[in-house]
Protein backbone atom coordinates (compact mmCIF):
# COMPACT_ATOMS: atom_id res chain seq x y z
CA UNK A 1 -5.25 12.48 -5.75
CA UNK A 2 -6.74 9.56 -7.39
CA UNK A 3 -5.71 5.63 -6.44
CA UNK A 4 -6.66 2.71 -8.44
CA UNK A 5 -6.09 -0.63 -7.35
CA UNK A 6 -5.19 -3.11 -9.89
CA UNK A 7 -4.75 -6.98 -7.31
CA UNK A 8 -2.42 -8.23 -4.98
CA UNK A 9 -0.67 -4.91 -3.70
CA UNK A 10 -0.86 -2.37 -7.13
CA UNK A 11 -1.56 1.00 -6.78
CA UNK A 12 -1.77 3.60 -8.99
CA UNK A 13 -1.66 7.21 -7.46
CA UNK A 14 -2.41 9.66 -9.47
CA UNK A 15 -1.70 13.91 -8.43
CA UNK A 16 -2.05 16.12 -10.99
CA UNK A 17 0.29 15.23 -13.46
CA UNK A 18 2.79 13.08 -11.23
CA UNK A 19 1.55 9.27 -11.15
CA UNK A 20 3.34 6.92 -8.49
CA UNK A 21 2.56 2.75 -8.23
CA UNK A 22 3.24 0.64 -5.26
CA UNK A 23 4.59 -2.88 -5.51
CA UNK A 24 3.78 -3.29 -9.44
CA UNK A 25 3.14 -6.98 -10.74
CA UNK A 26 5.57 -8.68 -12.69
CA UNK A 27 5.37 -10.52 -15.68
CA UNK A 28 6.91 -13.29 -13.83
CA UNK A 29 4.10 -13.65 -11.31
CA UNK A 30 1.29 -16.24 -11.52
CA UNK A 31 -0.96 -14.09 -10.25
CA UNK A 32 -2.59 -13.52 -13.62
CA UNK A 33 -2.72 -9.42 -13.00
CA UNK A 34 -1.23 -7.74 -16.48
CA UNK A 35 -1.11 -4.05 -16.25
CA UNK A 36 1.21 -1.69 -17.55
CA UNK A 37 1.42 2.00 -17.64
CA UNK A 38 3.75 5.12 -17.31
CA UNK A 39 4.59 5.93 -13.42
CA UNK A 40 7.16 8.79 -12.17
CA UNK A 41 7.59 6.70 -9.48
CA UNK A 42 7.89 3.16 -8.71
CA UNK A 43 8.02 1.80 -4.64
CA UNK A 44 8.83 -1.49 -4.17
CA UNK A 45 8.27 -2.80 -0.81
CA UNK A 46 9.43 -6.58 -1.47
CA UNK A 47 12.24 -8.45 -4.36
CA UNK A 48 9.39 -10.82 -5.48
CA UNK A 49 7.54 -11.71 -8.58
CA UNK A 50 3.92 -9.89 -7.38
CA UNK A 51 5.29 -7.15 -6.18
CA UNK A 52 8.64 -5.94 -8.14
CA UNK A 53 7.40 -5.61 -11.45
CA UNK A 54 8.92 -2.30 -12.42
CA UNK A 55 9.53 -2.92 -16.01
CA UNK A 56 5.28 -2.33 -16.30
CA UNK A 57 5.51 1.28 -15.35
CA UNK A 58 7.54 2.39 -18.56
CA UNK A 59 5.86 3.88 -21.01
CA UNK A 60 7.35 6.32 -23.93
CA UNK A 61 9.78 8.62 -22.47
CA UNK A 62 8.26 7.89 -18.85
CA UNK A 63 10.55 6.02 -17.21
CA UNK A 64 10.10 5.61 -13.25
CA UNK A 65 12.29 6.55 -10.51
CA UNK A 66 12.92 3.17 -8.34
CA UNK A 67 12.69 3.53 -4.88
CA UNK A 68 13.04 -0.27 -3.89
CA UNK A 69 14.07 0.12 -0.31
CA UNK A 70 15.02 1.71 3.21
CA UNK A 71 16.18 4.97 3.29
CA UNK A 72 15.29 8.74 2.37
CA UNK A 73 13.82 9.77 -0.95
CA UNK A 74 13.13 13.34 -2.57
CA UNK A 75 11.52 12.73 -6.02
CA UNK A 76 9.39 15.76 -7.88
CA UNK A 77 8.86 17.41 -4.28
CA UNK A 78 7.26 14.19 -3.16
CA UNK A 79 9.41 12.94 0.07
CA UNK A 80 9.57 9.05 0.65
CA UNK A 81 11.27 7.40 3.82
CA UNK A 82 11.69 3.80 3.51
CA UNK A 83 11.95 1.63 7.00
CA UNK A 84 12.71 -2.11 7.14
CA UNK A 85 10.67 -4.75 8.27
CA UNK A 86 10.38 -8.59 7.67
CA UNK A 87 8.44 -10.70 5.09
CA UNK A 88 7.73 -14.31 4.63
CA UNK A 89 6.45 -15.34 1.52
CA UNK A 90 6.21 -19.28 0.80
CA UNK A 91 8.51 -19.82 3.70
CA UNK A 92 11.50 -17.75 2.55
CA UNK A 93 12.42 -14.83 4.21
CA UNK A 94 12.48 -11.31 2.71
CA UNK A 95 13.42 -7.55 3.37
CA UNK A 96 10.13 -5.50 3.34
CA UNK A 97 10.35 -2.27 3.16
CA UNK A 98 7.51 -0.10 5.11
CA UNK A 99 7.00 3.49 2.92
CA UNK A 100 5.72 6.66 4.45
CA UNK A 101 4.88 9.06 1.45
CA UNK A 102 3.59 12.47 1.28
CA UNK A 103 0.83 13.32 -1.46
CA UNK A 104 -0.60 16.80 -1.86
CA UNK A 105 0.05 17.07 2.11
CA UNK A 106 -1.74 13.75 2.58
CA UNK A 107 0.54 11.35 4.88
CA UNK A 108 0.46 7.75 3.13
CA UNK A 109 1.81 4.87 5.11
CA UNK A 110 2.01 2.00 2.86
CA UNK A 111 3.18 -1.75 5.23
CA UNK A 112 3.71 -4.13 1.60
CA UNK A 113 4.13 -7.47 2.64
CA UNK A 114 4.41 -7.27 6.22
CA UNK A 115 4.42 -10.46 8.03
CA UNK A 116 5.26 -9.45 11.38
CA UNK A 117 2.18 -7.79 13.56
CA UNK A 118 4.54 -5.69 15.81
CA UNK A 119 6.01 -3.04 13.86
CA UNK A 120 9.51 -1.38 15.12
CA UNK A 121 9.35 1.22 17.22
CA UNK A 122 11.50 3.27 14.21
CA UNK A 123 8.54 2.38 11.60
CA UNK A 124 5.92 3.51 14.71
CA UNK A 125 7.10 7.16 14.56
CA UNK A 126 7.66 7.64 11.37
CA UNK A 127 3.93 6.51 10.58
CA UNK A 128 2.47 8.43 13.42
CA UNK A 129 -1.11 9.15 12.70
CA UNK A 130 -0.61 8.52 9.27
CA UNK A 131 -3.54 10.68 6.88
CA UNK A 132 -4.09 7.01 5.03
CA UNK A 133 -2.77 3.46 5.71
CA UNK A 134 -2.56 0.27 3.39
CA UNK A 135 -2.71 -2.90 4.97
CA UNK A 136 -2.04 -6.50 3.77
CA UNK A 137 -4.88 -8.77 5.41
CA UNK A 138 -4.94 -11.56 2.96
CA UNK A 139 -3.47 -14.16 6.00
CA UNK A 140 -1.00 -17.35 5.11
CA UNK A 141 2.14 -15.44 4.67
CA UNK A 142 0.92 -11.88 6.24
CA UNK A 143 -1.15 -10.23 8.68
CA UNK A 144 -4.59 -12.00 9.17
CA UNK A 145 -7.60 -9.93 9.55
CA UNK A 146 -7.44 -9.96 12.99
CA UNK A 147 -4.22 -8.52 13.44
CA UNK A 148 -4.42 -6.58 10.76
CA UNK A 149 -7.36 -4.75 12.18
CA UNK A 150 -5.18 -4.72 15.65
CA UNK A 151 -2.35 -3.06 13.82
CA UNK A 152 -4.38 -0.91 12.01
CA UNK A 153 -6.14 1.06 14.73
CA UNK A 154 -2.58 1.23 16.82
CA UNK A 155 -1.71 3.60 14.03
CA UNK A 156 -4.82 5.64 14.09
CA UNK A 157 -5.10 6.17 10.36
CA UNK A 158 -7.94 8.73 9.31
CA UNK A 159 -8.20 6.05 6.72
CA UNK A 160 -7.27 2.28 6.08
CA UNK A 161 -7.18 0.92 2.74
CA UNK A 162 -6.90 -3.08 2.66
CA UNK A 163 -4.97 -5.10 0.10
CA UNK A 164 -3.41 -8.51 -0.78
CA UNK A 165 -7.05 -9.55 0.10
CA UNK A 166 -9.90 -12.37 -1.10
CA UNK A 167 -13.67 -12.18 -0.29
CA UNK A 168 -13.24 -14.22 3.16
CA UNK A 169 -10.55 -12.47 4.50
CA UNK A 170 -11.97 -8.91 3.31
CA UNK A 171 -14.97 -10.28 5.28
CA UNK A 172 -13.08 -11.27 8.51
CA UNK A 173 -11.32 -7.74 7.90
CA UNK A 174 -14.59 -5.31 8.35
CA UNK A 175 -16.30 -7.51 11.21
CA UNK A 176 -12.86 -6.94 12.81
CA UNK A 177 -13.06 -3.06 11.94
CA UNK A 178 -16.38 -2.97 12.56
CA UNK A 179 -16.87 -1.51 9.18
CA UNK A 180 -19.33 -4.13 7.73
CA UNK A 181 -21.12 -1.20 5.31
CA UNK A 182 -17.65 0.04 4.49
CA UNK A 183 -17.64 1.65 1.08
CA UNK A 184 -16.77 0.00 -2.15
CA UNK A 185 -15.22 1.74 -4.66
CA UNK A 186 -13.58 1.23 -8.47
CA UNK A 187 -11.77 4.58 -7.83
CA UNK A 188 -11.04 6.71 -4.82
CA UNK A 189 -10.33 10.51 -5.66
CA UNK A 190 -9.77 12.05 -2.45
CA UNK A 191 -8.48 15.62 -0.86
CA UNK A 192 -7.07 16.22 2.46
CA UNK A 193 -10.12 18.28 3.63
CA UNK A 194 -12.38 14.85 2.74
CA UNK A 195 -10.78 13.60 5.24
CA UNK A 196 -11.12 15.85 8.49
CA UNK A 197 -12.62 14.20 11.01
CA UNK A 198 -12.03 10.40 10.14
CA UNK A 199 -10.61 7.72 12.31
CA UNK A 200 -9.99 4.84 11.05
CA UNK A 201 -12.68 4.22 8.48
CA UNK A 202 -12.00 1.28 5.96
CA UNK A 203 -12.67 1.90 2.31
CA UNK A 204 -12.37 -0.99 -0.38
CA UNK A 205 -10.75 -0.36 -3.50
CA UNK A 206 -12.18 -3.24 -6.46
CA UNK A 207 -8.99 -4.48 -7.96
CA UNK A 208 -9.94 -3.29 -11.88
């Protein structure tokens, strides 16, 4: 599989021919990020501007699949399971929807725009020792590094991928992890056997 990160909380992941994106910018946002491509599959985590932006992901006759919240998903032999949780963005509340998604057997737990720092016991055992978490640590409206990084290692990912970031709080992020010389990467093309015998090491995707 190959992810690309693209800002705010836009991935693109990419196995074999199947492509899926996570909480794809709108048009509407003012977060400046413009990217559009074709996607099989579109997961929305959260009904706002930066992060619901499915109209990007057509392209020719690809046309997504919307998964856009809680429930159980089977879409080209890739299995989704959507849990809710709570967001808070500029003081409003939202539904956010945690995703647990399985890539070329690699478990993917992806939180969106979680505000709260205790998860559900329901979202807990559905992650369980997830292959590959990504975390929001960007602060004002969500997790802050420090319980991000709390959160984080109560899952015991093999790997944790932050997101929604900027350079302090990536900073306060890996001195929380511990991961200070964690890797920085434009791309990350993994396979489950590169990641036998991780726990919990941070890799940072360069939004391109």
């Amino acid at each position: 599989m190959i992810i690309t990160y693209f800002g705010k909380q836009f991935f693109k992941i990419q196995q074999g021919e199947t492509v899926l994106a996570f909480n794809p910018v709108s048009k509407s946002s003012k977060s400046g990020i413009n990217v559009h491509f074709g996607a099989d599959i579109a997961l929305v985590t959260t009904n706002h501007p930066d992060y619901n932006g499915v109209d990007q992901l057509s392209h020719g006759e690809r046309v997504p699949f919307h998964v856009t919240g809680p429930g159980d998903y089977e879409i080209k032999e890739i299995f989704v399971k959507g849990i809710m949780s709570g967001a808070l963005l500029g003081g409003k509340k939202y539904i956010n929807t945690i995703y647990t998604v399985t890539v070329d057997n690699i478990n993917i737990a992806f939180l969106g725009v979680l505000a709260d720092t205790e998860i559900s016991k329901e979202a807990h055992e559905a992650i369980s020792s997830p292959d590959i978490v990504f975390i929001p640590i960007g602060g004002k409206d969500m997790m802050d590094a420090k319980s991000a990084a709390k959160l984080a290692s109560s899952l015991e990912p093999k790997m944790v991928i932050p997101m929604d970031y900027d350079d302090s709080s990536l900073k306060a992020f890996l001195k929380e992890t511990g991961e200070e010389k964690a890797e920085v990467v434009e791309k990350l093309t993994l396979k489950l056997k590169d990641l036998e015998g991780k726990e919990g090491e941070v890799v940072v995707l360069k939004a391109t």
